[in-house]
Protein backbone atom coordinates (compact mmCIF):
# COMPACT_ATOMS: atom_id res chain seq x y z
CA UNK A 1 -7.65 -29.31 19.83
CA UNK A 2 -4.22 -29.72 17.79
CA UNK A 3 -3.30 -27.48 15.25
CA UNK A 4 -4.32 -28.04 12.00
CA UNK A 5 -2.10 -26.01 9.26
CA UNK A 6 -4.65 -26.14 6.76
CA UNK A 7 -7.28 -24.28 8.63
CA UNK A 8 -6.83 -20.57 10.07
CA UNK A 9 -8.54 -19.32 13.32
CA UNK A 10 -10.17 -16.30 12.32
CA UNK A 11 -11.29 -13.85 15.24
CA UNK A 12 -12.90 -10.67 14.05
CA UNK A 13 -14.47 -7.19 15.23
CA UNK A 14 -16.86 -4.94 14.36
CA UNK A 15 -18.09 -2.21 16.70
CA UNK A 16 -18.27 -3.97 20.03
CA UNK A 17 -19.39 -7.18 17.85
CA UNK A 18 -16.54 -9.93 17.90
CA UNK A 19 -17.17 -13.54 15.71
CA UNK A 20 -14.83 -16.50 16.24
CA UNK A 21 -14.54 -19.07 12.90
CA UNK A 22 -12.56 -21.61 11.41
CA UNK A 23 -11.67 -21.05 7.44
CA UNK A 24 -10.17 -23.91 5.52
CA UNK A 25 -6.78 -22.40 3.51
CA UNK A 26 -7.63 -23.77 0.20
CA UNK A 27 -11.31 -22.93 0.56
CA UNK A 28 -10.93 -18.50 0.34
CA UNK A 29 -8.56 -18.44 -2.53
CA UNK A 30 -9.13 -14.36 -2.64
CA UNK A 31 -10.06 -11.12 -1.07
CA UNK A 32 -13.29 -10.85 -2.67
CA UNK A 33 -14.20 -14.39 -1.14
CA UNK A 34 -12.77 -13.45 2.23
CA UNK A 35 -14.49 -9.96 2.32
CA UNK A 36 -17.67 -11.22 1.62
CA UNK A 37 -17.44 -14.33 4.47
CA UNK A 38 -16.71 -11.61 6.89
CA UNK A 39 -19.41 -9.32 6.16
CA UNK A 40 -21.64 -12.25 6.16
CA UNK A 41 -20.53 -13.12 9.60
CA UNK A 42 -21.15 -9.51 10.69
CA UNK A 43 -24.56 -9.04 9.15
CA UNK A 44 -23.38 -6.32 7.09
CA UNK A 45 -22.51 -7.56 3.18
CA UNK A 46 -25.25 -5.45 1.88
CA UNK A 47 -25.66 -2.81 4.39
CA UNK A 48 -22.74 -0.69 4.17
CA UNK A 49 -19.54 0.14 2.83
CA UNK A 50 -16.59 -1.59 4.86
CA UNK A 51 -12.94 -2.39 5.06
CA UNK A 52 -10.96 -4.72 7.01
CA UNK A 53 -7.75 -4.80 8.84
CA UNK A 54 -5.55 -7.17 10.95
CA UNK A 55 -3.13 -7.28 13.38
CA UNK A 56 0.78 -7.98 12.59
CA UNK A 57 1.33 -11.02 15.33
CA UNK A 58 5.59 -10.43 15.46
CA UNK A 59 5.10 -6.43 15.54
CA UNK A 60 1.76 -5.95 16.72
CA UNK A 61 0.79 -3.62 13.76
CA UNK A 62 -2.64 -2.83 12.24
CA UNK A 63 -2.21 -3.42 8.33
CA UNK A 64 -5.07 -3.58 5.99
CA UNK A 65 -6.39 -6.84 3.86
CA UNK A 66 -7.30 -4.71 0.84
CA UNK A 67 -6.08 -7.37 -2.24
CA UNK A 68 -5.06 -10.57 -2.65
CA UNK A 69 -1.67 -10.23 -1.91
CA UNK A 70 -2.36 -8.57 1.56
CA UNK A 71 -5.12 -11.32 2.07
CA UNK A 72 -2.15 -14.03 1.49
CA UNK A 73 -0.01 -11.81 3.59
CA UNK A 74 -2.05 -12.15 6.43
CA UNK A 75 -2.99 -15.64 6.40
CA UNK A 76 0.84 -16.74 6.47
CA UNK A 77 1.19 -14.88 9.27
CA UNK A 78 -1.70 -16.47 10.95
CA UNK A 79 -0.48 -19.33 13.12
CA UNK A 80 -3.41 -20.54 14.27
CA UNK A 81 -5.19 -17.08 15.01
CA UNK A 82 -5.62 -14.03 12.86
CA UNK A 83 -7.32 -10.96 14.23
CA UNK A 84 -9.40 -9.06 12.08
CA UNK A 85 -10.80 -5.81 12.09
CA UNK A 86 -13.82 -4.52 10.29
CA UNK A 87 -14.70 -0.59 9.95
CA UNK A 88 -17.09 1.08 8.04
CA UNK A 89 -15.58 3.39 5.59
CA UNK A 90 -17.89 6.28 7.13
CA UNK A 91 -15.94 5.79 9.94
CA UNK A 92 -12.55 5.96 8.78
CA UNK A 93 -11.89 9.85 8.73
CA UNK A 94 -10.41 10.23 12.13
CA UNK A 95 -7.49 11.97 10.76
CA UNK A 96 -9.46 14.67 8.61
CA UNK A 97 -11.50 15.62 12.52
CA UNK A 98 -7.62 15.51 14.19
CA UNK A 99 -6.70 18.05 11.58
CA UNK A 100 -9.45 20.61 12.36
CA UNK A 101 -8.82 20.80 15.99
CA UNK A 102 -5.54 22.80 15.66
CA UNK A 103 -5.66 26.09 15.54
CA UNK A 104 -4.78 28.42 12.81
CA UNK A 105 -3.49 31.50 12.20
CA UNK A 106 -5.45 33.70 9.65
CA UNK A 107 -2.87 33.84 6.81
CA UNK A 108 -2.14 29.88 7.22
CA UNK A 109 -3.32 28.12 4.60
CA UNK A 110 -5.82 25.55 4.90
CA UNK A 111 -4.98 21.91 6.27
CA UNK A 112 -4.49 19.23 3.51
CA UNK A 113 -7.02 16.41 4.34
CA UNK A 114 -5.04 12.86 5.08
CA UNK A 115 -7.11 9.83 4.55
CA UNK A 116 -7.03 6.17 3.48
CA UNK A 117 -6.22 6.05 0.03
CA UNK A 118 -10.03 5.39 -2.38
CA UNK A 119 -7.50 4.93 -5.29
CA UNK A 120 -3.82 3.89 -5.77
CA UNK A 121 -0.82 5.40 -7.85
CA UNK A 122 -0.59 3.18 -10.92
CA UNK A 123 2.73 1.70 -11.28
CA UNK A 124 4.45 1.98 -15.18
CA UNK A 125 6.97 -0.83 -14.01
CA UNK A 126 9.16 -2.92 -11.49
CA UNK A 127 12.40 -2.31 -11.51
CA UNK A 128 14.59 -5.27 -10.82
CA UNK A 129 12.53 -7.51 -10.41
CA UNK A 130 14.44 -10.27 -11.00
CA UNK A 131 17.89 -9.44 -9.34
CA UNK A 132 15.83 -7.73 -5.77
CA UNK A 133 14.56 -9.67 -3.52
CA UNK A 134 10.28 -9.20 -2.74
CA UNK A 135 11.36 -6.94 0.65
CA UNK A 136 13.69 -4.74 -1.92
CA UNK A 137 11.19 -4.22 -4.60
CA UNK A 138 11.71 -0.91 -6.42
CA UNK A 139 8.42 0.73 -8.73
CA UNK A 140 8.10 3.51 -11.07
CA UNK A 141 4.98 5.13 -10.49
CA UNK A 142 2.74 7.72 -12.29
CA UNK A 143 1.71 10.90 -11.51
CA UNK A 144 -2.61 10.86 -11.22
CA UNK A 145 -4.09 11.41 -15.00
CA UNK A 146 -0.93 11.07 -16.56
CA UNK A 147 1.67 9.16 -18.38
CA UNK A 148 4.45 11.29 -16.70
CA UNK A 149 6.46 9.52 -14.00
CA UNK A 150 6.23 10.79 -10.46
CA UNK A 151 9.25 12.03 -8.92
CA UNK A 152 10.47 11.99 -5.19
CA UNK A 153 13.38 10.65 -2.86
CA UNK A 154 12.61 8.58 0.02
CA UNK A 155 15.52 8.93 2.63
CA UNK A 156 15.64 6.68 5.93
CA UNK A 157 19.64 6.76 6.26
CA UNK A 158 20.61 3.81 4.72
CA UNK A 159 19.97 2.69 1.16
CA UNK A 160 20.76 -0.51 -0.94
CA UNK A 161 22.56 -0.67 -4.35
CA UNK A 162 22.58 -3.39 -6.90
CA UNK A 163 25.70 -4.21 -8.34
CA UNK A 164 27.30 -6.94 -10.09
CA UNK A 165 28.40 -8.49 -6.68
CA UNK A 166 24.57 -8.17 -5.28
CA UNK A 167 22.91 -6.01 -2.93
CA UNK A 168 25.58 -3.25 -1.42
CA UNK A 169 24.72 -1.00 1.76
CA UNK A 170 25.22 2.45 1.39
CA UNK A 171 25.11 4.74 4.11
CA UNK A 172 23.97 8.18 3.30
């Protein structure tokens, strides 16, 4: 069968259960629609609480289709297949039962929890959006229950300035 660019290959996973289905492109124009043809496919729209992820086909990486613009995400890069992977949200705390398996000392104080985010920091603005490109995006966020902007420094080495000229690499 020849490739057809307006359909996508969808093969998904849940427990040991895998389903294999064609979507049309223009037919799931969101999330919502695409979450609830995969928990149809699975059985388990009504049953329980679930997420789904997919695999990154150039890095191999397991991202999750939690919006729409994750959902588009992953069907661009889906040429022809996408892999999806469906979990119940019940399921998802094996970081919290990683945590408690260290030991600790006494006087150490107890482990922060890390799990998937339930809720997201909201964002007061973009900044730059129309001199960065989308991979260069900059936000302001806010701190939880507040109208006070959160502040930290991300450092990986290498930053990028905007100046008159365009984008400038600095290396810290």
């Amino acid at each position: 069968m020849a490739y057809d660019p307006s359909r996508v290959e969808i093969k998904s996973k849940f427990d040991s259960e895998y389903r294999r289905f064609c979507l049309n492109r223009d037919q799931v124009s969101s999330f919502d629609d695409f979450h609830s043809i995969i928990g149809q496919k699975h059985r388990v729209v009504d049953l329980i609480d679930f997420t789904t992820s997919y695999t990154d086909p150039i890095h191999g990486d397991l991202l999750p289709i939690n919006n729409d613009d994750n959902f588009r995400r992953a069907l661009q890069t889906a040429t022809p297949l996408l892999r999806v992977f469906v979990y119940r949200k019940s399921d998802l705390t094996y970081l919290e039962s990683s945590s408690k398996q260290r030991k600790r000392s006494k006087h150490a104080p107890p482990p922060r929890i890390i799990s998937t985010p339930q809720d997201f920091r909201r964002i007061s603005s973009i900044v730059d959006a129309d001199l960065l490109p989308e991979s260069h995006r900059r936000v302001k966020l806010l701190k939880h229950a507040s109208e006070k902007p959160l502040g930290f420094y991300i450092r990986d080495g290498t930053s990028v300035r905007v100046t008159p000229q365009g984008l400038e690499r600095v290396i810290n």
